[in-house]
Protein backbone atom coordinates (compact mmCIF):
# COMPACT_ATOMS: atom_id res chain seq x y z
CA UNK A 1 57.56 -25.98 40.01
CA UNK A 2 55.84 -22.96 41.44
CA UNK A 3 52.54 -21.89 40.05
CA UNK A 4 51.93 -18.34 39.18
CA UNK A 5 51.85 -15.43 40.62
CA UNK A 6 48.54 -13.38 41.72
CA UNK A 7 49.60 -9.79 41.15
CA UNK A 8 47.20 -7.46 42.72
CA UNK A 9 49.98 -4.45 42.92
CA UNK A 10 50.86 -4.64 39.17
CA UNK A 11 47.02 -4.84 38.54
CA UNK A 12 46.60 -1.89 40.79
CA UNK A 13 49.44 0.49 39.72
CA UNK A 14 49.06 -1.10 35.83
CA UNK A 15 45.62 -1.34 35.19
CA UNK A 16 46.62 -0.11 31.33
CA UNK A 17 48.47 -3.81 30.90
CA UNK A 18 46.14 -6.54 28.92
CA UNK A 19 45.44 -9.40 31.13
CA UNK A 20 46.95 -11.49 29.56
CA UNK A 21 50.49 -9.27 29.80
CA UNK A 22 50.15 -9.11 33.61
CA UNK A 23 48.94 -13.19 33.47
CA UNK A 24 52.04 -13.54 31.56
CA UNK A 25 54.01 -11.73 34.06
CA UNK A 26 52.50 -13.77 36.90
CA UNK A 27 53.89 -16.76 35.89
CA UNK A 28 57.52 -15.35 35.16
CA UNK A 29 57.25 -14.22 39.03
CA UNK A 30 56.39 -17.69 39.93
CA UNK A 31 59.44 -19.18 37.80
CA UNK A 32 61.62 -16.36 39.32
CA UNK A 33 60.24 -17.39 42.94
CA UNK A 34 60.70 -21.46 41.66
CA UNK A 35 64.04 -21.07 40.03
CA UNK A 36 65.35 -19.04 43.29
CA UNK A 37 65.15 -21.51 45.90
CA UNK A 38 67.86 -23.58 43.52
CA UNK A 39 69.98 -20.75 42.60
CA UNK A 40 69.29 -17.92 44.97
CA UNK A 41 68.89 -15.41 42.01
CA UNK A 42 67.66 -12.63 44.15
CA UNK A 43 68.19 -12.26 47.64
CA UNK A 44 65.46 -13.75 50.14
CA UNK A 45 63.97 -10.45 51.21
CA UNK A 46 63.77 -9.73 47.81
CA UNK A 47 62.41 -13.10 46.94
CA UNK A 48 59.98 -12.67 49.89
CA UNK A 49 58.65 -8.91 48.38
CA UNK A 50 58.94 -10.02 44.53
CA UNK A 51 56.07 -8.17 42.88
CA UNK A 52 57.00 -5.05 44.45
CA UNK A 53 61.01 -4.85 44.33
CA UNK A 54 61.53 -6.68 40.88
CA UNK A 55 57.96 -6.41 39.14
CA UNK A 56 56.79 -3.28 40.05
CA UNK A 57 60.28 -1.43 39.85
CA UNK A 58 60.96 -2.78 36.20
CA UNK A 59 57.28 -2.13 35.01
CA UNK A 60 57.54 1.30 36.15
CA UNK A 61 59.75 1.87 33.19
CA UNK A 62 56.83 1.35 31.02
CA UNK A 63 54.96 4.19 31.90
CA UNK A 64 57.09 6.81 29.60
CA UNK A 65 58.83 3.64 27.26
CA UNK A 66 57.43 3.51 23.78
CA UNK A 67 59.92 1.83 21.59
CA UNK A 68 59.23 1.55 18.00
CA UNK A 69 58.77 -2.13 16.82
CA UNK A 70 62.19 -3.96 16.15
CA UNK A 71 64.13 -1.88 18.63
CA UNK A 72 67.12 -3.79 20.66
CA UNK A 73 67.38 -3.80 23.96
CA UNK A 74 70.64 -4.82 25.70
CA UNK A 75 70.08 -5.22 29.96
CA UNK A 76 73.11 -4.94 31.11
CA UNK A 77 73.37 -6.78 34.37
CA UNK A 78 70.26 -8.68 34.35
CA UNK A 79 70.90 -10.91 37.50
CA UNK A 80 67.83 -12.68 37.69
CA UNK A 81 66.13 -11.25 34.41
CA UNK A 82 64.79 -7.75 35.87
CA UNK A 83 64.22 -5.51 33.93
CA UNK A 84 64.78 -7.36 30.99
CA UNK A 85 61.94 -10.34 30.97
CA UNK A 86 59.48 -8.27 32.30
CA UNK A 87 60.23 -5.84 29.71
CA UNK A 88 59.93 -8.78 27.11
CA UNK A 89 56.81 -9.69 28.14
CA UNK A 90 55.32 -6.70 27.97
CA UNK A 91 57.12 -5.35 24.41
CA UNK A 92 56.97 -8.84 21.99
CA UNK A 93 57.62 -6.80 19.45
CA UNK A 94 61.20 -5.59 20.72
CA UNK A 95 64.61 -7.34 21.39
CA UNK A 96 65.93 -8.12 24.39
CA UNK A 97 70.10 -9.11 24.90
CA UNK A 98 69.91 -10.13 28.75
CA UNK A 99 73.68 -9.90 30.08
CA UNK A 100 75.05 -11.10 32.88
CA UNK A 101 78.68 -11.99 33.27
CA UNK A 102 77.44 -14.82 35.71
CA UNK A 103 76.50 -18.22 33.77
CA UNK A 104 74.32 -19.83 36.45
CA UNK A 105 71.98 -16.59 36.35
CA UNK A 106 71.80 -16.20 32.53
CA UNK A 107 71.06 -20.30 32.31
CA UNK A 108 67.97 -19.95 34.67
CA UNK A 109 67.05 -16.79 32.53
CA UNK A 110 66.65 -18.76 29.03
CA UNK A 111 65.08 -21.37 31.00
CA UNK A 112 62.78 -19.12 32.04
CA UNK A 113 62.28 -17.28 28.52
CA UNK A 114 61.98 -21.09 26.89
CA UNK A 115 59.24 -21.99 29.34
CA UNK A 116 57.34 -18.69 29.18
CA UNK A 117 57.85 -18.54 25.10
CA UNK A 118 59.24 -15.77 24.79
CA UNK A 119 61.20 -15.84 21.37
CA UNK A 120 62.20 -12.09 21.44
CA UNK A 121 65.10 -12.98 24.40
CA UNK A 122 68.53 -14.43 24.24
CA UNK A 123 70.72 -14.66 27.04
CA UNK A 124 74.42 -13.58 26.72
CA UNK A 125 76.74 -14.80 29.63
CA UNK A 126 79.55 -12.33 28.78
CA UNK A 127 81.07 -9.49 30.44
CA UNK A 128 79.17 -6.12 28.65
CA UNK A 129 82.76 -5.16 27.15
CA UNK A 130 82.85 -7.98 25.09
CA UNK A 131 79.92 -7.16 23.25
CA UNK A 132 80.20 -5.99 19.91
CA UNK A 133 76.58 -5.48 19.00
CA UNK A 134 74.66 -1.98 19.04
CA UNK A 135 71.61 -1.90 20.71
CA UNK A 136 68.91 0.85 20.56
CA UNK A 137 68.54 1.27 24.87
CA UNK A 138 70.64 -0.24 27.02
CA UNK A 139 68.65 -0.74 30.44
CA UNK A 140 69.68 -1.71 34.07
CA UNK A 141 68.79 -1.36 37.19
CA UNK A 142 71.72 -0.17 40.23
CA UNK A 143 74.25 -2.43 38.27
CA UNK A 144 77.23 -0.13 39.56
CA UNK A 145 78.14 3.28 39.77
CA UNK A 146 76.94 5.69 36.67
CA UNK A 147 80.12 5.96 35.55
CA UNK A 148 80.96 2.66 34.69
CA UNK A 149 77.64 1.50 33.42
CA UNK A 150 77.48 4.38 31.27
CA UNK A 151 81.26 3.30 30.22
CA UNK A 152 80.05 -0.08 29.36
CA UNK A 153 76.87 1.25 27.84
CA UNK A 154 78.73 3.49 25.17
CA UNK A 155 79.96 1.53 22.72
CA UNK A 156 76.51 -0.98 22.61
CA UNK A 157 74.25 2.25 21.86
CA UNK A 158 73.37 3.36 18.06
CA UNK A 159 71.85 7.23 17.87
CA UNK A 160 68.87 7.60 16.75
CA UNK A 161 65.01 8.14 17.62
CA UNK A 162 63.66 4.76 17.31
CA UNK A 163 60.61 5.11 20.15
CA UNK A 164 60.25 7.29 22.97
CA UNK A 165 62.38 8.52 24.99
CA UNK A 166 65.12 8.96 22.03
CA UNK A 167 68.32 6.15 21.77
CA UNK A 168 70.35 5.55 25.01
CA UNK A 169 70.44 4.59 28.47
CA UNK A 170 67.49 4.12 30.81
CA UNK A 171 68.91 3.50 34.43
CA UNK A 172 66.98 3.00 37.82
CA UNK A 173 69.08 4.32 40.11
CA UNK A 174 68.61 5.90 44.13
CA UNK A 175 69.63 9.13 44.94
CA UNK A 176 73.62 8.62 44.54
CA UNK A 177 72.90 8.93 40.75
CA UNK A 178 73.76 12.99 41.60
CA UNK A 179 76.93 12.32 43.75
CA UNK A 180 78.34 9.74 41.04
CA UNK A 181 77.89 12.17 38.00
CA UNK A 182 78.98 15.83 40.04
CA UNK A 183 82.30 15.74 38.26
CA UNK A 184 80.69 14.47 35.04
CA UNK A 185 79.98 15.95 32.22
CA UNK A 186 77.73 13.52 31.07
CA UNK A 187 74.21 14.37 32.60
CA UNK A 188 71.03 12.65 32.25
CA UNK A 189 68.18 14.03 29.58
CA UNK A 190 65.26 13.27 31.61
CA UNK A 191 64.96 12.05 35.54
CA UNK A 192 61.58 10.32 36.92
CA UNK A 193 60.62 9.81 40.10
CA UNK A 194 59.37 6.59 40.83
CA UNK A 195 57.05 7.16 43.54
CA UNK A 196 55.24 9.66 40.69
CA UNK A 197 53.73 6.88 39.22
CA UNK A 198 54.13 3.94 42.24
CA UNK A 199 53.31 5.74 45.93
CA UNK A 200 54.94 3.56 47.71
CA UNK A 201 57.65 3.88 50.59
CA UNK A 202 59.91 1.55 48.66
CA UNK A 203 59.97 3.84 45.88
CA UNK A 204 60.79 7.29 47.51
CA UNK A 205 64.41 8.72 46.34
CA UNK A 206 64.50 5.69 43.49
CA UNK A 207 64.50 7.16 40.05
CA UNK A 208 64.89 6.14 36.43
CA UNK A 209 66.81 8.27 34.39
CA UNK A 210 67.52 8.48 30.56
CA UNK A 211 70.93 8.87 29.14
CA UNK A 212 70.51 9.95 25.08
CA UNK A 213 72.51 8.52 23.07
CA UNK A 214 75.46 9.28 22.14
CA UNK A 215 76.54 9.21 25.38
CA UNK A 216 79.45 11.34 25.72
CA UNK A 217 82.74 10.96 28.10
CA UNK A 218 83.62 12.36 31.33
């Protein structure tokens, strides 16, 4: 089993994280890394760049998320638990539905929640359509197209202001996020650059953008 993860970028970009959140999220890198080589979870480059492309990318949504405590969280897509566990780690007060229509992934994903104790994360390996639960954010990170994620995100999310940003959708997507939604009427409520709060050349044109809910059609 692979040992932790030192994360001098995380510690550098998130000095505001306890210790013990970016310990915590050292050793989910090194189960991620561990649990990879058996079920190629991420893809090698990936694998070989893991505390920038997963950690990094999904922490960045913590710089404007401030969910009340209780909120649900349904990551739609979660592949090899990013944003999802990283976002469990660093809200234990929140809960997190990880989805992913692939049963291999979501196995290694409660294995990896189980291991790292985190109580506040179930795994669901279903399809997002088949979900009849409503969530307070649904998260995900270049799933699909806007369109359909937003389509499968509809009927999960519950209105309301239960943290900061309000209800909805919070999506890291590249610059095709304005191509996919030109004909749409449905527009996002607040776009962030990533390389704002991470300068870094991975992170030029990658955004995350919130969709309030209710999320409209079109």
């Amino acid at each position: 089993m692979s040992g932790p993860m030192e994360l001098p970028l995380v510690r550098e970009y998130f000095s505001e994280l306890p210790e013990d959140t970016i310990v915590h999220l050292g050793r989910l890198a090194g189960l991620v890394r561990s649990w990879n080589v058996r079920l190629n979870l991420i893809s090698r480059k990936d694998a070989e760049n893991l505390e920038e492309r997963h950690l990094l990318h999904s922490l960045t949504m913590t710089k404007v998320l401030r969910p009340t405590a209780g909120a649900k969280f349904a990551d739609i897509g979660t592949g090899g638990g990013f944003p999802g566990l990283a976002l469990a780690i660093v809200y234990p007060e929140c809960e997190f539905a990880l989805i992913d229509s692939v049963v291999k992934k979501i196995k290694a994903v409660d294995a990896m929640a189980e291991e790292l104790g985190l109580t506040n994360v179930r795994g669901l390996p279903v399809r997002a359509e088949s979900i009849k639960e409503k969530f307070d954010y649904v998260t995900g990170r270049a799933v699909t197209a806007l369109p359909a994620f937003l389509r499968w995100a509809r009927p999960l999310l519950r209105s309301g202001d239960i943290g900061s940003p309000s209800n909805g959708v919070l999506y890291f997507k590249g610059t095709l996020w304005r191509e996919e939604l030109a004909e749409s009427k449905v527009q996002p409520a607040q776009v962030w650059p990533l390389d704002k709060w991470v300068p870094r050349e991975f992170f030029a044109e990658k955004f995350l953008l919130h969709f309030k809910a209710p999320i409209g059609g079109g």
